[in-house]
Protein backbone atom coordinates (compact mmCIF):
# COMPACT_ATOMS: atom_id res chain seq x y z
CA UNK A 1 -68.26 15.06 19.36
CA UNK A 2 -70.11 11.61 18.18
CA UNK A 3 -68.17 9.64 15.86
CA UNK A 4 -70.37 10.11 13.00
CA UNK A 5 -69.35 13.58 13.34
CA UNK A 6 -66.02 12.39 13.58
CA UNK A 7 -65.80 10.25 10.86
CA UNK A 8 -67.29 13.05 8.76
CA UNK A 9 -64.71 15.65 10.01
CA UNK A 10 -61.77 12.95 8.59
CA UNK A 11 -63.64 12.70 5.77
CA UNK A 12 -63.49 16.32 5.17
CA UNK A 13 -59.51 16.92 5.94
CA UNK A 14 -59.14 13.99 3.51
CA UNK A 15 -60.59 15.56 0.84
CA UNK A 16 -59.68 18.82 1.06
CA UNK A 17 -55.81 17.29 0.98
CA UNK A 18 -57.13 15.18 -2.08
CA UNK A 19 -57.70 18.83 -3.26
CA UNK A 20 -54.62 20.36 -2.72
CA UNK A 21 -55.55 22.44 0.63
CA UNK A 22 -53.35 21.24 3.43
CA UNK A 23 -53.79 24.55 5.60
CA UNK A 24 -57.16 24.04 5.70
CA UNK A 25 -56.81 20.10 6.53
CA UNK A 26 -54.56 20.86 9.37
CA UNK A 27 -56.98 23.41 11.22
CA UNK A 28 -59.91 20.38 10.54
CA UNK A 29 -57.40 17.77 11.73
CA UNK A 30 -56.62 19.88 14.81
CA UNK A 31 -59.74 20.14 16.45
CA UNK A 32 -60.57 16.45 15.91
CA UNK A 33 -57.60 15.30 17.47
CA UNK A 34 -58.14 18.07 20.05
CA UNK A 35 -61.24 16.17 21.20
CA UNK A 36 -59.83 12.37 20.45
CA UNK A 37 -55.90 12.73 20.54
CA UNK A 38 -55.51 8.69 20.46
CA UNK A 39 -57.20 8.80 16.67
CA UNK A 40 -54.95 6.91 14.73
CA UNK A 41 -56.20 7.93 11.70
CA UNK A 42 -56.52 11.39 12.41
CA UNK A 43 -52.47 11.51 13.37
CA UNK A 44 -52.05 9.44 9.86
CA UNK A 45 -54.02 12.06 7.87
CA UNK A 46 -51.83 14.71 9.57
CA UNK A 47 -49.23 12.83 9.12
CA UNK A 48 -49.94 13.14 5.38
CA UNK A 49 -50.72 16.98 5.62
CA UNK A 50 -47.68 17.92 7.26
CA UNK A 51 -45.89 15.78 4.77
CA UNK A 52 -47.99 18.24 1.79
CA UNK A 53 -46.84 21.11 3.26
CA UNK A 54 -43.12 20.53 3.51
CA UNK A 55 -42.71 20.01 7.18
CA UNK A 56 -40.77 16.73 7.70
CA UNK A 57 -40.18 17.00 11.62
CA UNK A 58 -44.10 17.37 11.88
CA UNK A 59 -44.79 14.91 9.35
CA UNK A 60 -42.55 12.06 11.28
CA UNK A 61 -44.13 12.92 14.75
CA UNK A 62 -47.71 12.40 13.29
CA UNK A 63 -46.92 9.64 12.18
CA UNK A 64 -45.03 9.01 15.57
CA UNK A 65 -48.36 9.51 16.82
CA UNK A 66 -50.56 7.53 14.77
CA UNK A 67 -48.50 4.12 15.87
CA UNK A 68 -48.24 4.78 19.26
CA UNK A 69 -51.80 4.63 18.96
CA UNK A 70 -51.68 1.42 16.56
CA UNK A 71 -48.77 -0.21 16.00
CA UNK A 72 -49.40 -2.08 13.15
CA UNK A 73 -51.27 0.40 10.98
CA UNK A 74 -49.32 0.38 8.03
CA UNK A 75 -50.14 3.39 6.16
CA UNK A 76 -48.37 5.49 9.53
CA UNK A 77 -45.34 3.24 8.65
CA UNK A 78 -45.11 4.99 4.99
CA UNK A 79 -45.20 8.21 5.60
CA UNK A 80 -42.69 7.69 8.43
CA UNK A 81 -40.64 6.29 5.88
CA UNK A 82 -41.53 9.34 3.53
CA UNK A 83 -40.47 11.61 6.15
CA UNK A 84 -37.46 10.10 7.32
CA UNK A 85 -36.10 10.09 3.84
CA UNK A 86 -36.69 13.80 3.34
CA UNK A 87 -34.77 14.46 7.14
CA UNK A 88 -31.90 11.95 5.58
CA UNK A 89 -32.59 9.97 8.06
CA UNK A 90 -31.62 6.52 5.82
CA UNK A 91 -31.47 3.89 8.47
CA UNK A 92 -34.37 4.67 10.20
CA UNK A 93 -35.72 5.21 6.49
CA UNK A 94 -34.92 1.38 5.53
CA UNK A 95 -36.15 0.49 9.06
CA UNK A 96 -40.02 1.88 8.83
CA UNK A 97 -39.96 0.93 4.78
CA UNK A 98 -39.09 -2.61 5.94
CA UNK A 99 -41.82 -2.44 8.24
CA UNK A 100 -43.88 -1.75 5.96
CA UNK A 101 -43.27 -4.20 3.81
CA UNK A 102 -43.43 -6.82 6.35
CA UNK A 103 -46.89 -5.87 7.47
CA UNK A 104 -48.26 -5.91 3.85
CA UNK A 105 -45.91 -7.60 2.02
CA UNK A 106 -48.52 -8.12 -1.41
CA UNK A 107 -49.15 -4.45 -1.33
CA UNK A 108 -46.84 -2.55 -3.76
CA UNK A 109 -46.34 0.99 -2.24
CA UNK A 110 -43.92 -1.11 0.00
CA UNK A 111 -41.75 -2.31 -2.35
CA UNK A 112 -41.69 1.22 -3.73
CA UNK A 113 -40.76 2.61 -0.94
CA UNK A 114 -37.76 -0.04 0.01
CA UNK A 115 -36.54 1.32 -3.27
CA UNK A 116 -37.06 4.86 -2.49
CA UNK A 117 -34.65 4.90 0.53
CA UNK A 118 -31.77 3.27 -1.56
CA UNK A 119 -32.69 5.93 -4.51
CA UNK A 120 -32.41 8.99 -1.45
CA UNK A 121 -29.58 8.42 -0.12
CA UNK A 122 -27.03 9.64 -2.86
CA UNK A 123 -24.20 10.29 0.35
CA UNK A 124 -23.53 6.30 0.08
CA UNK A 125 -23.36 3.05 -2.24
CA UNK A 126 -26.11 2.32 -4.45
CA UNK A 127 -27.47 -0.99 -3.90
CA UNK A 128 -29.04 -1.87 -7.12
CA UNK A 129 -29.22 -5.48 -6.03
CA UNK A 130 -31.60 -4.44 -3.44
CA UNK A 131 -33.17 -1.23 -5.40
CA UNK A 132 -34.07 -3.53 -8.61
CA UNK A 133 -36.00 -6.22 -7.16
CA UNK A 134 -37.93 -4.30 -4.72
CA UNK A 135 -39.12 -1.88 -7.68
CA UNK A 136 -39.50 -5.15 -10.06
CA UNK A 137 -41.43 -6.93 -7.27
CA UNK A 138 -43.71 -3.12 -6.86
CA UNK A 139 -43.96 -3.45 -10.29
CA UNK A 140 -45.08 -7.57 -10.70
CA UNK A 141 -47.84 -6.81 -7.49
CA UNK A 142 -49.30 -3.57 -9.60
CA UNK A 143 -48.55 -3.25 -12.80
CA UNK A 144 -51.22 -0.99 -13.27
CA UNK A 145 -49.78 1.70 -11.33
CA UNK A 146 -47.60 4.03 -13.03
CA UNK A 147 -45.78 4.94 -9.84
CA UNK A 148 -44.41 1.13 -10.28
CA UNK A 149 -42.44 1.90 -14.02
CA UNK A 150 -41.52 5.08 -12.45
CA UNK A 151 -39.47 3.51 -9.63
CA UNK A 152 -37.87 0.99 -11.52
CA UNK A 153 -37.50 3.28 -14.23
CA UNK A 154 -34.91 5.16 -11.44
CA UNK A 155 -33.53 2.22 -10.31
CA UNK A 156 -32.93 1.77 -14.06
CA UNK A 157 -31.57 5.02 -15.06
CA UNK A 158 -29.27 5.03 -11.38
CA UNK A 159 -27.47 2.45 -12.88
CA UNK A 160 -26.99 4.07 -16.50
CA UNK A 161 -29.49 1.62 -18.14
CA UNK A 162 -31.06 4.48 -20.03
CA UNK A 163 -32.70 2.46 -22.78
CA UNK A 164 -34.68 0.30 -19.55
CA UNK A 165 -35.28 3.93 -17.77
CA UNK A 166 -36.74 5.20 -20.75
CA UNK A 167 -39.05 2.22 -21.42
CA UNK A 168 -40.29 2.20 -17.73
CA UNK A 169 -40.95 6.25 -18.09
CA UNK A 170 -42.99 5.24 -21.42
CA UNK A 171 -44.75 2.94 -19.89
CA UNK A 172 -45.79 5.08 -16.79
CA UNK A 173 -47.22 7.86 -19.33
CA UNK A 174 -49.00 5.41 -21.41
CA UNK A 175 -50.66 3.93 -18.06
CA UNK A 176 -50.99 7.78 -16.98
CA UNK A 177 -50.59 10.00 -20.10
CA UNK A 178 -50.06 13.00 -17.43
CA UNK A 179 -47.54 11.77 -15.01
CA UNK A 180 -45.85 14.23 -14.13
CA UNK A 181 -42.51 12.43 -12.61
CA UNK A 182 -42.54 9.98 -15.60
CA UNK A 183 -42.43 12.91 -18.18
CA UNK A 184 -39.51 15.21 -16.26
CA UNK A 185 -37.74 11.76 -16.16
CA UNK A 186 -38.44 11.02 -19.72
CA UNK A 187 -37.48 14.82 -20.52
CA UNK A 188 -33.74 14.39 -18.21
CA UNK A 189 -32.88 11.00 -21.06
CA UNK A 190 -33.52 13.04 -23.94
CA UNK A 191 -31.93 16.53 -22.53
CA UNK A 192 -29.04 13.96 -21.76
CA UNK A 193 -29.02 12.47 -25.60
CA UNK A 194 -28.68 16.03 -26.61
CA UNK A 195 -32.55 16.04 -28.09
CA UNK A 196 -33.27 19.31 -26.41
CA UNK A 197 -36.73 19.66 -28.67
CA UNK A 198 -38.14 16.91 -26.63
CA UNK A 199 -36.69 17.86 -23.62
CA UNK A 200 -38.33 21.52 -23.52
CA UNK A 201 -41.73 19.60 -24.52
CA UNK A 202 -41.54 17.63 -21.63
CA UNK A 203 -40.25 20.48 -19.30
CA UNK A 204 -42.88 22.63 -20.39
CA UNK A 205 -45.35 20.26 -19.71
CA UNK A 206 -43.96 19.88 -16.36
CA UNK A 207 -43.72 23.51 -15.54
CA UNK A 208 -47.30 24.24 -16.79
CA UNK A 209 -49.04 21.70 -14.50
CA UNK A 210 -49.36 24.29 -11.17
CA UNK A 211 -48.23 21.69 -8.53
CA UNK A 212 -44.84 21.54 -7.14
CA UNK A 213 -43.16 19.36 -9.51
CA UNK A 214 -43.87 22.83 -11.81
CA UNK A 215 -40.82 24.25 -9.90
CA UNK A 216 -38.62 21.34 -11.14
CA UNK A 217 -40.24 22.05 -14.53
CA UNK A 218 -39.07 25.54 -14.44
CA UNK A 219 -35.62 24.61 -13.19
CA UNK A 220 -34.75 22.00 -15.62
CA UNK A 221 -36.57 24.00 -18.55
CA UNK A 222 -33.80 27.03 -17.52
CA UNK A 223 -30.70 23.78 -17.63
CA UNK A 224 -32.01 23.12 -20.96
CA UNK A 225 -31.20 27.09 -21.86
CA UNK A 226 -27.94 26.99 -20.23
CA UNK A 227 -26.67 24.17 -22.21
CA UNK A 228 -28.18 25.75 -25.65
CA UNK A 229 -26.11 28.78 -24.33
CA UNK A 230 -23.39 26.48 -23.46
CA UNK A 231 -22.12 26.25 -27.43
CA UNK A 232 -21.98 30.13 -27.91
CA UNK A 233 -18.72 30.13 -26.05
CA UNK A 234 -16.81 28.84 -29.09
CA UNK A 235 -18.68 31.43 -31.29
CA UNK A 236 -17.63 34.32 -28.51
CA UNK A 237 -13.65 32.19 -28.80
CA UNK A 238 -13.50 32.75 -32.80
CA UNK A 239 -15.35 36.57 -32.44
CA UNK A 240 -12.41 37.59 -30.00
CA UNK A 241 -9.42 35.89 -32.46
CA UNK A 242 -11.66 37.09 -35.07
CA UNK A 243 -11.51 40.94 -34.00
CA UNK A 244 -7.65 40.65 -32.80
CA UNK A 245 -6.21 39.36 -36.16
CA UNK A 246 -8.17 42.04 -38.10
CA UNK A 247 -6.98 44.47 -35.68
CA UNK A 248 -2.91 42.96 -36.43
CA UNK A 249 -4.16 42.96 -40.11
CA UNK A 250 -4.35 46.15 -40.07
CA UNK A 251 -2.59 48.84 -37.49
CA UNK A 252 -4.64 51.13 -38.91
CA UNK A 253 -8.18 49.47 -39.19
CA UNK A 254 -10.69 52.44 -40.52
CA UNK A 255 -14.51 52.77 -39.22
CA UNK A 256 -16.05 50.95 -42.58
CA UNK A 257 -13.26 47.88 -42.59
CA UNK A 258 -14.20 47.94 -38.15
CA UNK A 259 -18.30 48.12 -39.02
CA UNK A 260 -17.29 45.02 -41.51
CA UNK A 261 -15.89 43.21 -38.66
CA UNK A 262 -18.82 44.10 -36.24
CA UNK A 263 -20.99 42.43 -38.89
CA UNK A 264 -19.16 39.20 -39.13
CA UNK A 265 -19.60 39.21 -35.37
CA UNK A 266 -23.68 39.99 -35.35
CA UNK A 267 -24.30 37.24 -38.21
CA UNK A 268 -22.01 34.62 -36.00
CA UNK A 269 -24.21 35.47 -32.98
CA UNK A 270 -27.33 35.02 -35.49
CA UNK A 271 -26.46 31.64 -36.46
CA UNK A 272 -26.15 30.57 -33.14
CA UNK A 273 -29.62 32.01 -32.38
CA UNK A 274 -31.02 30.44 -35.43
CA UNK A 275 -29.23 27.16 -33.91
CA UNK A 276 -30.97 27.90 -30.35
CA UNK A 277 -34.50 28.16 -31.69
CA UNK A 278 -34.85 25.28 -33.83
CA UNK A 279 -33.90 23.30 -30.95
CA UNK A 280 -37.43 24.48 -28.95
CA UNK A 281 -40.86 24.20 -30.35
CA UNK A 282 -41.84 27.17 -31.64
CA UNK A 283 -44.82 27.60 -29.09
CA UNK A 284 -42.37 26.93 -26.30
CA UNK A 285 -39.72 29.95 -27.26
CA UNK A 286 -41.17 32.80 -25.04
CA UNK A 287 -42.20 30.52 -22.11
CA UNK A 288 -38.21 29.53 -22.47
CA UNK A 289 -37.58 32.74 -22.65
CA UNK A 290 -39.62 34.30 -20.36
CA UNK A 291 -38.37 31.41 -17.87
CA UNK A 292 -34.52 32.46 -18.95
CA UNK A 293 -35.17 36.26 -18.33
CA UNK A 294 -36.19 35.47 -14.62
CA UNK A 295 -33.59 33.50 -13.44
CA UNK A 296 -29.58 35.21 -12.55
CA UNK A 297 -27.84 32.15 -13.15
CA UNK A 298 -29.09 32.14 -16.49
CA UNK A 299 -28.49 35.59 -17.05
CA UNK A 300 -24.47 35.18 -15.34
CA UNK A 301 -23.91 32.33 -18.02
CA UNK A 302 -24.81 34.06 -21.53
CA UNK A 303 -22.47 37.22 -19.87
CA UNK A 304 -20.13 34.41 -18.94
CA UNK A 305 -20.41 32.88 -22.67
CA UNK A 306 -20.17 36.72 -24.01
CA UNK A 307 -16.84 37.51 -22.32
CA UNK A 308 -14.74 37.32 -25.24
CA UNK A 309 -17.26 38.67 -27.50
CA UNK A 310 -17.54 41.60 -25.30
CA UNK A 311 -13.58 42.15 -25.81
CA UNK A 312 -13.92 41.49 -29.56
CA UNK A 313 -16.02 44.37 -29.77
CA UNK A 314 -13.71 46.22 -27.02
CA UNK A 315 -10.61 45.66 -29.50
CA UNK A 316 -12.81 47.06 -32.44
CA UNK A 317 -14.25 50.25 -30.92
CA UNK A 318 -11.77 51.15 -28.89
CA UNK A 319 -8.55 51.51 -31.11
CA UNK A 320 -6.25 52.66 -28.35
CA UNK A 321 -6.66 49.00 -26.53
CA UNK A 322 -5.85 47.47 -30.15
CA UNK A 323 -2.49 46.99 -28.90
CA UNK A 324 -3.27 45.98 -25.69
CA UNK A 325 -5.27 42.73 -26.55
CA UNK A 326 -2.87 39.94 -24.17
CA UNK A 327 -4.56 42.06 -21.50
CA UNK A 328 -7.99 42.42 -22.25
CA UNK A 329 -8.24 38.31 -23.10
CA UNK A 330 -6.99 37.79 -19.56
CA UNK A 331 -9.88 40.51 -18.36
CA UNK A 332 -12.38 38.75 -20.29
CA UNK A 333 -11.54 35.05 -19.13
CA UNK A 334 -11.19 36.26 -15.37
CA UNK A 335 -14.68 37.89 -16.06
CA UNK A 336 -16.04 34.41 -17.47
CA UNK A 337 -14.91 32.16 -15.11
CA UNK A 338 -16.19 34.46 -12.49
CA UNK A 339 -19.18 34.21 -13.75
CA UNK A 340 -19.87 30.85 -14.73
CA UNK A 341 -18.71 29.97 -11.25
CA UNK A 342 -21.56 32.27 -9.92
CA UNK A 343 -24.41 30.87 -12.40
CA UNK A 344 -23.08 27.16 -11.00
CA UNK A 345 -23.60 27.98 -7.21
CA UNK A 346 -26.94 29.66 -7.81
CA UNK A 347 -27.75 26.74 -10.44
CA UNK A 348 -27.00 24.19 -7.33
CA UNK A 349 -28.56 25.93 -4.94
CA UNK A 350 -31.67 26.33 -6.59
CA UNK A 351 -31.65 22.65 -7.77
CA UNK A 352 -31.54 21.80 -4.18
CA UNK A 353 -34.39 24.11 -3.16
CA UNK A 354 -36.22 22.07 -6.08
CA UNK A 355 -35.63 18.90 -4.14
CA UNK A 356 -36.02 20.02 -0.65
């Protein structure tokens, strides 16, 4: 093969990763470094596809690759960094991002990066003092580049200076109104101030885009329906108390006066529901939904939140239990913390399938 031809052939695997198509980047890449396995930049740009696709092991030995070839080629050093923070691998991590930075230390994707590895690692101490003037100093060399407000904007919010976080995300969307890490950061502040509206907005937005930060769209679009869900627990407390002091009222509750109390109990559910959707844009309620209705931990927290409602209506339908109501409260919390615990372990374990 000539080198025009494989110049061209890089070209090629370049673009098609600029296009979203690792697979076919990686057979491209393969063959060129089949015929010239000492091209550094071929072992950088598979380097970048493995790092695309998810695998981290492959990702780190391209890039392995690329500087045995050239040691000083500084673009191998980031995504040896990039990989070694995905393996957890955080002093080798600070090691190759330090490298980096000392071979270019005006470029900014450096600096980024130094504050990357601190932002990984959550197993130890966060060192702001390090984290905030590496991601100040990425953001002084290029403050152009929205990636810059993003990082500080997490070095920011790491350290509970939300008002600073949120200014950096602002700034990131204004440089880049379609950021797509900027607005799910922007969207976690608000969720966290309890402005769920925005929140879904920015979810949505998140989730709609088609690239993988969709699936951390989708997952923190269903957190925002588990804590509207969340308040319904008090309405399913006072439906349950609710049901059992009619039921003492009266030892002898007839159908009407029980129909009566099943109605109190729909048009407490209702105002919750009327709560629920004003809190989501009204274009956004069946993509919520829809986004609810797939997902079992959301499903295991409204039966976890329904418990007691469920032995409100027990209490009122079945008259024989009416006496019987110290037991079915204990049934019904047993059956909500059961649950709840479920919906959290499937919540975590999906959240970490979203970062991994």
């Amino acid at each position: 093969m000539s080198g025009e031809e494989a110049v061209g052939r890089l070209r090629k695997a370049r673009a098609l990763l600029d296009l979203g198509r690792p697979e076919q980047a990686a057979t491209l890449l393969a063959q060129a470094l089949a015929e010239e396995p000492g091209n550094a930049e071929a072992w950088c740009a598979m380097a970048r596809c493995r790092y695309a696709q998810r695998d981290y092991p492959g990702s780190l030995e391209a890039a392995g690759q690329a500087l045995v070839a050239r040691p000083e080629m500084v673009v191998a050093w980031r995504f040896r960094t990039l990989a070694l923070i995905e393996l957890e691998r955080w002093e080798e991590a600070w090691n190759a991002a330090g490298e980096a930075v000392r071979l270019e230390p005006e470029h900014w994707y450096g600096h980024v990066l130094v504050a990357k590895v601190l932002l990984a690692n959550t197993s130890g101490v966060f060192h702001d003092s390090v984290a905030g003037p590496a991601a100040a100093r990425a953001r002084q060399l290029a403050p152009h580049e929205p990636d810059t407000h993003v990082t500080l904007g997490l070095v920011y919010d790491r350290s509970h200076r939300l008002a600073e976080a949120e200014q950096c995300y602002l700034e990131a969307l204004r440089l880049s109104p379609e950021h797509r890490g900027a607005r799910n950061q922007l969207a976690l502040i608000q969720m966290r101030r309890g402005d769920n509206y925005g929140a879904v907005q920015g979810f949505a937005a998140v989730a709609a885009t088609g690239e993988a930060s969709s699936r951390a769209g989708e997952h923190n679009l269903r957190v925002v329906t588990v804590r509207l869900i969340a308040p319904a627990r008090w309405i399913s407390l006072g439906c349950f108390f609710f049901s059992e002091l009619a039921v003492e009222a009266q030892a002898h509750l007839g159908w009407p006066e029980r129909i009566g109390c099943l109605a109190v109990i729909a048009v407490a559910w209702a105002v919750w529901l009327v709560w629920a959707l004003r809190q989501v844009p009204a274009a956004l309620r069946r993509p919520l939904l829809r986004s609810a209705r797939s997902s079992r931990y959301v499903t295991l927290t409204l039966a976890g939140v329904s418990a007691l409602t469920l032995a409100a209506l027990v209490l009122l339908l079945v008259p024989p239990l009416a006496g019987a109501a110290t037991e079915v409260l204990i049934a019904a919390i047993v059956l909500q913390l059961v649950a709840l615990r479920a919906a959290r372990r499937m919540a975590e374990q999906e959240r970490a399938a979203v970062r991994g």
